[in-house]
PDB file of N, CA and C in Angstrom:
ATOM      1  N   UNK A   1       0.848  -1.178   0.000  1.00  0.00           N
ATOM      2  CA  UNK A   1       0.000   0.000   0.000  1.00  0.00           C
ATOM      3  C   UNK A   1       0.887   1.233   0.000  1.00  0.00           C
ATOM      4  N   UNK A   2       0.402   2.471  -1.035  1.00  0.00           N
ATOM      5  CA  UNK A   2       1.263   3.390  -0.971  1.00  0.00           C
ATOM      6  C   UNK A   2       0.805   4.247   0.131  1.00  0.00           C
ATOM      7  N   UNK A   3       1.404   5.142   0.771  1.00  0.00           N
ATOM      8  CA  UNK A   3       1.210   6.233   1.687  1.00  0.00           C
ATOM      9  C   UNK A   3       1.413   7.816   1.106  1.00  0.00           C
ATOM     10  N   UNK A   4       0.098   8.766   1.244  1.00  0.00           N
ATOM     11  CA  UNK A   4       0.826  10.387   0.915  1.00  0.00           C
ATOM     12  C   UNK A   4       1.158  11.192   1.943  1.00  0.00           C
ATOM     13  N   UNK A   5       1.582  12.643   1.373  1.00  0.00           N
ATOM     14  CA  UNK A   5       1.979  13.035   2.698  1.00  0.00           C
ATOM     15  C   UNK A   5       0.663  14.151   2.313  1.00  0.00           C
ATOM     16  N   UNK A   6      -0.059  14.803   3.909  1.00  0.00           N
ATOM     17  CA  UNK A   6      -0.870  15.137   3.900  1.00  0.00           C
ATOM     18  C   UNK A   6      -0.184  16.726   4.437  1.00  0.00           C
ATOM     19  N   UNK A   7      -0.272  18.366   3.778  1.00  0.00           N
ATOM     20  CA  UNK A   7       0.304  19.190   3.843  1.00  0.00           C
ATOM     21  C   UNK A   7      -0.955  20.548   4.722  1.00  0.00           C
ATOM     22  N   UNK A   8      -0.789  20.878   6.045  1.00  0.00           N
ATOM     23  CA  UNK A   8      -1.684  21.441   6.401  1.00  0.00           C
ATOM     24  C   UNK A   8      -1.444  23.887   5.656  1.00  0.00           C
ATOM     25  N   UNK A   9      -2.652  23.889   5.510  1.00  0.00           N
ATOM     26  CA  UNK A   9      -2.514  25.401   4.708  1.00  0.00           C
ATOM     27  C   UNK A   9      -3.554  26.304   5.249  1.00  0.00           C
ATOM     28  N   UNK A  10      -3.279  26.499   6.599  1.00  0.00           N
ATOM     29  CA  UNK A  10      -4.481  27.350   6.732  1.00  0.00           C
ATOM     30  C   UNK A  10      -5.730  26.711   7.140  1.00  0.00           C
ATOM     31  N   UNK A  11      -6.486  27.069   6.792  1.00  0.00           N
ATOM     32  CA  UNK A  11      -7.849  26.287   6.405  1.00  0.00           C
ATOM     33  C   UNK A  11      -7.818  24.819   5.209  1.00  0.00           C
ATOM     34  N   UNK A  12      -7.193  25.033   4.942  1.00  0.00           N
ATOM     35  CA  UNK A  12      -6.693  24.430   3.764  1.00  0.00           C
ATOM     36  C   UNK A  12      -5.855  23.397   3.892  1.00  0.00           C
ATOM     37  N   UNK A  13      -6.239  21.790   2.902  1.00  0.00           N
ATOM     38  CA  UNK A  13      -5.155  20.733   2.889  1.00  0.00           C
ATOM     39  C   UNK A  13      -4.836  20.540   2.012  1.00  0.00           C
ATOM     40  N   UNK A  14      -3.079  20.183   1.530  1.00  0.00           N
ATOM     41  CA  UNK A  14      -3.053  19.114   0.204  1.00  0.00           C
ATOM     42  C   UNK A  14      -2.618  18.140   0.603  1.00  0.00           C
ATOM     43  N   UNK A  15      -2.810  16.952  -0.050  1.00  0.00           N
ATOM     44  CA  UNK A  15      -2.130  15.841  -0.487  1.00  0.00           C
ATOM     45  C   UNK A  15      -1.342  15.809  -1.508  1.00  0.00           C
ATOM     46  N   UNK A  16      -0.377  15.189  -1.646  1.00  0.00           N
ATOM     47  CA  UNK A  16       0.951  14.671  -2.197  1.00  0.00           C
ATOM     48  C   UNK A  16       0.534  13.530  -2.833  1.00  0.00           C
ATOM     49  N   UNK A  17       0.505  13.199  -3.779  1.00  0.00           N
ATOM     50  CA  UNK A  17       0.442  11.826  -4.359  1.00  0.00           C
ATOM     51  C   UNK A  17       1.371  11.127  -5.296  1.00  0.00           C
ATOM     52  N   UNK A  18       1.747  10.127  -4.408  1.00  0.00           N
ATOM     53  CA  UNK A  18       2.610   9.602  -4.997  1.00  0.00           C
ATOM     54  C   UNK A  18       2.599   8.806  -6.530  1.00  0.00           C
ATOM     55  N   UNK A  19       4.031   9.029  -7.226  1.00  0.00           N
ATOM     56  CA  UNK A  19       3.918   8.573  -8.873  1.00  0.00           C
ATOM     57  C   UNK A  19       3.045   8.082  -9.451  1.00  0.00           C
ATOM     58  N   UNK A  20       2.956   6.928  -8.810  1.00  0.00           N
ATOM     59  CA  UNK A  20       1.546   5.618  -9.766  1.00  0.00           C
ATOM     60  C   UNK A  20      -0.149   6.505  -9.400  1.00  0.00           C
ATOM     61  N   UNK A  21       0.061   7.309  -8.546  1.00  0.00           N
ATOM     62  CA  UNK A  21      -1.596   7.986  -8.614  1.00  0.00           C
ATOM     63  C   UNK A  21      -1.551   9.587  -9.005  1.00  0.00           C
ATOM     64  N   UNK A  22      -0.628   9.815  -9.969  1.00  0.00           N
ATOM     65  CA  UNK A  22      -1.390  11.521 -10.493  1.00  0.00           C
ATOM     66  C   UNK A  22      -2.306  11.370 -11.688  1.00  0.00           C
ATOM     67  N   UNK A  23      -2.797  12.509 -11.406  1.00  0.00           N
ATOM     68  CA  UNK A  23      -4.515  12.812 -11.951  1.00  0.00           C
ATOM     69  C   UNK A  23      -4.087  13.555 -12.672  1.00  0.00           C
ATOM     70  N   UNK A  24      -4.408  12.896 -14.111  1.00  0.00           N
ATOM     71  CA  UNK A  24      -4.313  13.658 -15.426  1.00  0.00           C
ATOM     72  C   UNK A  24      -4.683  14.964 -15.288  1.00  0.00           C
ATOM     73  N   UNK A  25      -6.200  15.547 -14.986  1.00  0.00           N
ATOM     74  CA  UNK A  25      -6.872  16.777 -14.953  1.00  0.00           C
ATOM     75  C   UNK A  25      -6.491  17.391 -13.705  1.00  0.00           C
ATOM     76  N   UNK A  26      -6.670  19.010 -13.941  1.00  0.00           N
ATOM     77  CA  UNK A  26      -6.593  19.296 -12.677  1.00  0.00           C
ATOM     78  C   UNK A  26      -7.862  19.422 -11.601  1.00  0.00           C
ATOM     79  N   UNK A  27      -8.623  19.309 -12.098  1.00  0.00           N
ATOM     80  CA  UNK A  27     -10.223  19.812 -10.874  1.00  0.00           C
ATOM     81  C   UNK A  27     -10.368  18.312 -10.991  1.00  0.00           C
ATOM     82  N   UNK A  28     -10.421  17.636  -9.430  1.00  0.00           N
ATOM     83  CA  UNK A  28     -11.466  16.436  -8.845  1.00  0.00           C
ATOM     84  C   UNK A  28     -12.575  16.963  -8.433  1.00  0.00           C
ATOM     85  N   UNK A  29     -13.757  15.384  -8.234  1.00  0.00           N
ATOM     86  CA  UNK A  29     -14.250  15.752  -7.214  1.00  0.00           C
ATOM     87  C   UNK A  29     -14.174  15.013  -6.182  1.00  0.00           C
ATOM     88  N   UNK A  30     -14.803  15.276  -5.047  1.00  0.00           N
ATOM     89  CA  UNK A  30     -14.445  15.054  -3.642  1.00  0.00           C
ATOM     90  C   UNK A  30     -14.692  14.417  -2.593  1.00  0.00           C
ATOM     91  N   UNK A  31     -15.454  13.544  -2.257  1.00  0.00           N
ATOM     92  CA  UNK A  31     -16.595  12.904  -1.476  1.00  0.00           C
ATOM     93  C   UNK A  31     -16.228  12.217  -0.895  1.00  0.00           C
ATOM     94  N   UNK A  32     -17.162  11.911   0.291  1.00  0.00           N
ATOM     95  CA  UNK A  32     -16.686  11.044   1.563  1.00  0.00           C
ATOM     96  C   UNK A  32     -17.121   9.472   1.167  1.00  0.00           C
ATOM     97  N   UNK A  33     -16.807   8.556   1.365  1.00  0.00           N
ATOM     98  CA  UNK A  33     -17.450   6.527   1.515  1.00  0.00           C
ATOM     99  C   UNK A  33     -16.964   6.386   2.883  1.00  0.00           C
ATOM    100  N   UNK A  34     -17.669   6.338   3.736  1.00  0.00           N
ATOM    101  CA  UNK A  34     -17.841   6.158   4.861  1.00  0.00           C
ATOM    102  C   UNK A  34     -16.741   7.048   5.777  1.00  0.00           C
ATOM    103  N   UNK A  35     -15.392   6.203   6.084  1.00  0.00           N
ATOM    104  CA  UNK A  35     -14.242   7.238   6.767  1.00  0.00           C
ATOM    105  C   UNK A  35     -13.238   7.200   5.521  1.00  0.00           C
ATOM    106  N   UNK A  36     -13.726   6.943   4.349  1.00  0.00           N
ATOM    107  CA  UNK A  36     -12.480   7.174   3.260  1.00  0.00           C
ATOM    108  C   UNK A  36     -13.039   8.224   2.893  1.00  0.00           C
ATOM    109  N   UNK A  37     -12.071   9.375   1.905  1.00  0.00           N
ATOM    110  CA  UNK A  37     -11.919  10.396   0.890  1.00  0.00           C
ATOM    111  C   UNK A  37     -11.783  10.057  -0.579  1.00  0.00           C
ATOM    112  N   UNK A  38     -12.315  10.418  -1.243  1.00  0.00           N
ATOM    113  CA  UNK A  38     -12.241   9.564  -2.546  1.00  0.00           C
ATOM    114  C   UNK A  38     -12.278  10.869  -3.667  1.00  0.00           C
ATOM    115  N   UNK A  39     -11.051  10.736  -4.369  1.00  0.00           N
ATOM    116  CA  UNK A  39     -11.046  11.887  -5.492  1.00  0.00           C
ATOM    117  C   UNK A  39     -11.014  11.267  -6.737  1.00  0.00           C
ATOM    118  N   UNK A  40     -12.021  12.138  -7.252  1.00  0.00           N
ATOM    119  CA  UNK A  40     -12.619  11.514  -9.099  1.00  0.00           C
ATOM    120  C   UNK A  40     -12.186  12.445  -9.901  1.00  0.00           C
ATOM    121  N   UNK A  41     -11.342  12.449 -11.048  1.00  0.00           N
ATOM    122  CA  UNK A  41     -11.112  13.413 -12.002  1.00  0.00           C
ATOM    123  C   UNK A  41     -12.221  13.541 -12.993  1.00  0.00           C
ATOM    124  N   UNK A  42     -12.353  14.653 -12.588  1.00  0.00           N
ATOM    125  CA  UNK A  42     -13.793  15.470 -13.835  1.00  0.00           C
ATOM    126  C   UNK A  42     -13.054  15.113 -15.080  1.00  0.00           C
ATOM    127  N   UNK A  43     -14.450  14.874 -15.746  1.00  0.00           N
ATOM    128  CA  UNK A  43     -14.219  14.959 -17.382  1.00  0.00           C
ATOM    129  C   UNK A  43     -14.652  16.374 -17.612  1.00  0.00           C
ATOM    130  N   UNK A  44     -14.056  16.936 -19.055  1.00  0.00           N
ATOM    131  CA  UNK A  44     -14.007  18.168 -19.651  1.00  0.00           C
ATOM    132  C   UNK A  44     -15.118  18.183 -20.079  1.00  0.00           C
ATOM    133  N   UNK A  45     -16.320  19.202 -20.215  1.00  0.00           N
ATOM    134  CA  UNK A  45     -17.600  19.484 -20.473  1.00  0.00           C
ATOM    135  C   UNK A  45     -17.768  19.590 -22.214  1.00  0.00           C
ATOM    136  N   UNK A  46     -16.267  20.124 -22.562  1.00  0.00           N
ATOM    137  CA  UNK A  46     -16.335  20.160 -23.827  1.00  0.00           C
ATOM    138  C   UNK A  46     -14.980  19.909 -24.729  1.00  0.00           C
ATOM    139  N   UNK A  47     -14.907  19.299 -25.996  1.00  0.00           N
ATOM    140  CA  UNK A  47     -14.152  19.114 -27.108  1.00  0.00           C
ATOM    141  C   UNK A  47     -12.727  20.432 -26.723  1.00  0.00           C
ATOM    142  N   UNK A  48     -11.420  19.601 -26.263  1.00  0.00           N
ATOM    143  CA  UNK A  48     -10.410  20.538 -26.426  1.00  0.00           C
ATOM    144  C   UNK A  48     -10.419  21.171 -27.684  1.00  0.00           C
ATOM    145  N   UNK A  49      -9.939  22.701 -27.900  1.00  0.00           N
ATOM    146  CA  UNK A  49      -9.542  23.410 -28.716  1.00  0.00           C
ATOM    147  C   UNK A  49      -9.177  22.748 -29.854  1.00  0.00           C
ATOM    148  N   UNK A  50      -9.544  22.701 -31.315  1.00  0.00           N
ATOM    149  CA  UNK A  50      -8.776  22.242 -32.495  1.00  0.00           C
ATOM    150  C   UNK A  50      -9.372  20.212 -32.435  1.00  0.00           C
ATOM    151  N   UNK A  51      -9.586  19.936 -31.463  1.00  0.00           N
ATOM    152  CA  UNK A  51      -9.628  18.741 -31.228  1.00  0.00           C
ATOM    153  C   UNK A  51     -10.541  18.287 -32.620  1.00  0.00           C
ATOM    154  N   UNK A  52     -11.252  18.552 -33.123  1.00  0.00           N
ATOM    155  CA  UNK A  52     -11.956  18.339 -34.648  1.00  0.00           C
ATOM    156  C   UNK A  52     -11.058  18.248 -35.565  1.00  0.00           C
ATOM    157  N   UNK A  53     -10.462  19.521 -35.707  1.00  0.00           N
ATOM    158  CA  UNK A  53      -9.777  19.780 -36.741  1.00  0.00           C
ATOM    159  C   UNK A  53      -8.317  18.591 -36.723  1.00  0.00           C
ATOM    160  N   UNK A  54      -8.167  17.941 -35.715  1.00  0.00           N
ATOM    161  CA  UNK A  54      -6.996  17.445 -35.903  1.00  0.00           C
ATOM    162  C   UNK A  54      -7.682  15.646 -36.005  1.00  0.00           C
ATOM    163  N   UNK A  55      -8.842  15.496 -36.468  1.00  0.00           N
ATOM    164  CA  UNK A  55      -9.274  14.207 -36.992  1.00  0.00           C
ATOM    165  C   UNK A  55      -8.942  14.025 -38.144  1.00  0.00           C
ATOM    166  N   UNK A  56      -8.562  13.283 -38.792  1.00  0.00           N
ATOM    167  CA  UNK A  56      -8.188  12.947 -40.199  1.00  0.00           C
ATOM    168  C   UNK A  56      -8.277  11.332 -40.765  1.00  0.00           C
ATOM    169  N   UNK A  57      -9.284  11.330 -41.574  1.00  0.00           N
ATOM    170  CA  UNK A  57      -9.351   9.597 -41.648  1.00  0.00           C
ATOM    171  C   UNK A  57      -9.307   9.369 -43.355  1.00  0.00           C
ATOM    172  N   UNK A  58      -8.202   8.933 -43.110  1.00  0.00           N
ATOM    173  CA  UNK A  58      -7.909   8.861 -44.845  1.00  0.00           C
ATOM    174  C   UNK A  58      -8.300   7.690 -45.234  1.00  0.00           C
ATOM    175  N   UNK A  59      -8.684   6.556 -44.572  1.00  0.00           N
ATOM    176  CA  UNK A  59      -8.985   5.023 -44.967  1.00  0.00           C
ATOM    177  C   UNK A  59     -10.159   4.807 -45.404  1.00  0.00           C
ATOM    178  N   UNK A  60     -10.247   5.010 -46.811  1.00  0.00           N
ATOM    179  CA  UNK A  60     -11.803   4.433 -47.553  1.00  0.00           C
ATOM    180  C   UNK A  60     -12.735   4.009 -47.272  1.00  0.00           C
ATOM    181  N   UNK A  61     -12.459   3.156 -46.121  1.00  0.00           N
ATOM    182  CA  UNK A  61     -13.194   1.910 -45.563  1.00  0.00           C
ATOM    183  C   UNK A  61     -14.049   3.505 -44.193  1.00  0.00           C
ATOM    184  N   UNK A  62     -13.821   4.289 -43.947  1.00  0.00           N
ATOM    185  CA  UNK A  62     -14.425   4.818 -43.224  1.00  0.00           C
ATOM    186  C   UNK A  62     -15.377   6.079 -43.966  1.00  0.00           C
ATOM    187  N   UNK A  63     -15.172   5.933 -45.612  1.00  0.00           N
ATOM    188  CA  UNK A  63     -16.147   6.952 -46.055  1.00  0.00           C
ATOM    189  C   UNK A  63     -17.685   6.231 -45.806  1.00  0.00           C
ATOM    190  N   UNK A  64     -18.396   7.814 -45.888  1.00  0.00           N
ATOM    191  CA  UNK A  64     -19.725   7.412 -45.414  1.00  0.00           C
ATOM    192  C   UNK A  64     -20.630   6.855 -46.329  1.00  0.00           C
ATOM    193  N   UNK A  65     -21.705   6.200 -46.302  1.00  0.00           N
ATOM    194  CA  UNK A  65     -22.483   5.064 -47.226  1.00  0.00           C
ATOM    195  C   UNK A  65     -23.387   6.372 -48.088  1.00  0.00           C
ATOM    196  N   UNK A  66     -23.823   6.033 -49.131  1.00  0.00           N
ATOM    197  CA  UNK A  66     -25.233   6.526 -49.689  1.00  0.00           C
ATOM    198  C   UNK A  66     -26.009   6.351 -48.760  1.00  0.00           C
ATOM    199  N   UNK A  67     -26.549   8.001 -48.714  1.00  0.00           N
ATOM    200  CA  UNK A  67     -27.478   7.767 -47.307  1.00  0.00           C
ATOM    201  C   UNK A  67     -29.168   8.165 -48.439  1.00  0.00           C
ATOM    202  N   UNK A  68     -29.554   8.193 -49.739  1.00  0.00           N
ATOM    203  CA  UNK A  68     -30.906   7.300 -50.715  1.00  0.00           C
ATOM    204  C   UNK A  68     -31.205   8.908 -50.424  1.00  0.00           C
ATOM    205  N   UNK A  69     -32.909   8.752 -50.817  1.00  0.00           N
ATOM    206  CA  UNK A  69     -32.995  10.092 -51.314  1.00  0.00           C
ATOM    207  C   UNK A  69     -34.118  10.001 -50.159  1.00  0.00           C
ATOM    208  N   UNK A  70     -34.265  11.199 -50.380  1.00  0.00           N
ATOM    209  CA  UNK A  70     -35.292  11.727 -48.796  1.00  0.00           C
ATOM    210  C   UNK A  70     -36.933  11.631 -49.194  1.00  0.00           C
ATOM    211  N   UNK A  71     -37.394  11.662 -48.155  1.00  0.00           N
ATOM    212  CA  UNK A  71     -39.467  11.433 -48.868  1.00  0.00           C
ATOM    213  C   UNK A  71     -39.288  12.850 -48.965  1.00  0.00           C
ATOM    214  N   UNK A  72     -40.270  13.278 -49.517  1.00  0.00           N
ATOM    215  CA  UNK A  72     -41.007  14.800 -49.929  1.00  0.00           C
ATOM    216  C   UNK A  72     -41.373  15.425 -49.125  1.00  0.00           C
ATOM    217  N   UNK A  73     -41.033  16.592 -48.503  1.00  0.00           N
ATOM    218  CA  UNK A  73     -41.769  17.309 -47.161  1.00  0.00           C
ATOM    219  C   UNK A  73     -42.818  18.190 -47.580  1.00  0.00           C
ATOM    220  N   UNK A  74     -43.780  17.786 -47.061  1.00  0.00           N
ATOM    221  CA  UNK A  74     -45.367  18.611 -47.328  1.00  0.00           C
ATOM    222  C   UNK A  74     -44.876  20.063 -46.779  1.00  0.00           C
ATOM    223  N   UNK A  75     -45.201  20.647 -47.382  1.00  0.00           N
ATOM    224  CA  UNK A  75     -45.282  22.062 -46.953  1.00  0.00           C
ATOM    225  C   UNK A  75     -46.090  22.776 -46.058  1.00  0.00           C
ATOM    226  N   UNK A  76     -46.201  24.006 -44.734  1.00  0.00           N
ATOM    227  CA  UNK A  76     -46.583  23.528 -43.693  1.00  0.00           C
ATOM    228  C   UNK A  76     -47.815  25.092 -43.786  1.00  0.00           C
TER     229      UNK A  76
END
């Protein structure tokens, strides 16, 4: 079992976490399971910057099918 070191700040605590447990993101969240602390790394609400633009699928096999012709929309 690994051990952290727990850093007092005021009102305020950090933990230290050792190598095999850093958290990709920076904002967790936080919650108690009984007398444990348990930190969850948030997922991002939205598509990093450019993250579209840097898709590129050149393999044939992923162009899209004939998608046929559409019914007639009545006019409203």
């Amino acid at each position: 079992m690994e051990t952290a070191t727990v850093i007092h700040e005021g009102e305020w605590q950090t933990v230290r976490l050792p190598k095999g447990f850093h958290i990709s993101t920076s904002t967790v969240r936080v919650r108690h399971e009984g007398e444990s602390i348990v930190l969850e790394p948030m997922k991002p609400k939205a598509w990093p910057d450019g993250f579209f633009d840097s898709i590129h699928i050149a393999d044939p096999a992923f162009s899209r099918p004939d998608q046929g012709q559409l019914p007639p929309v009545k006019p409203l």
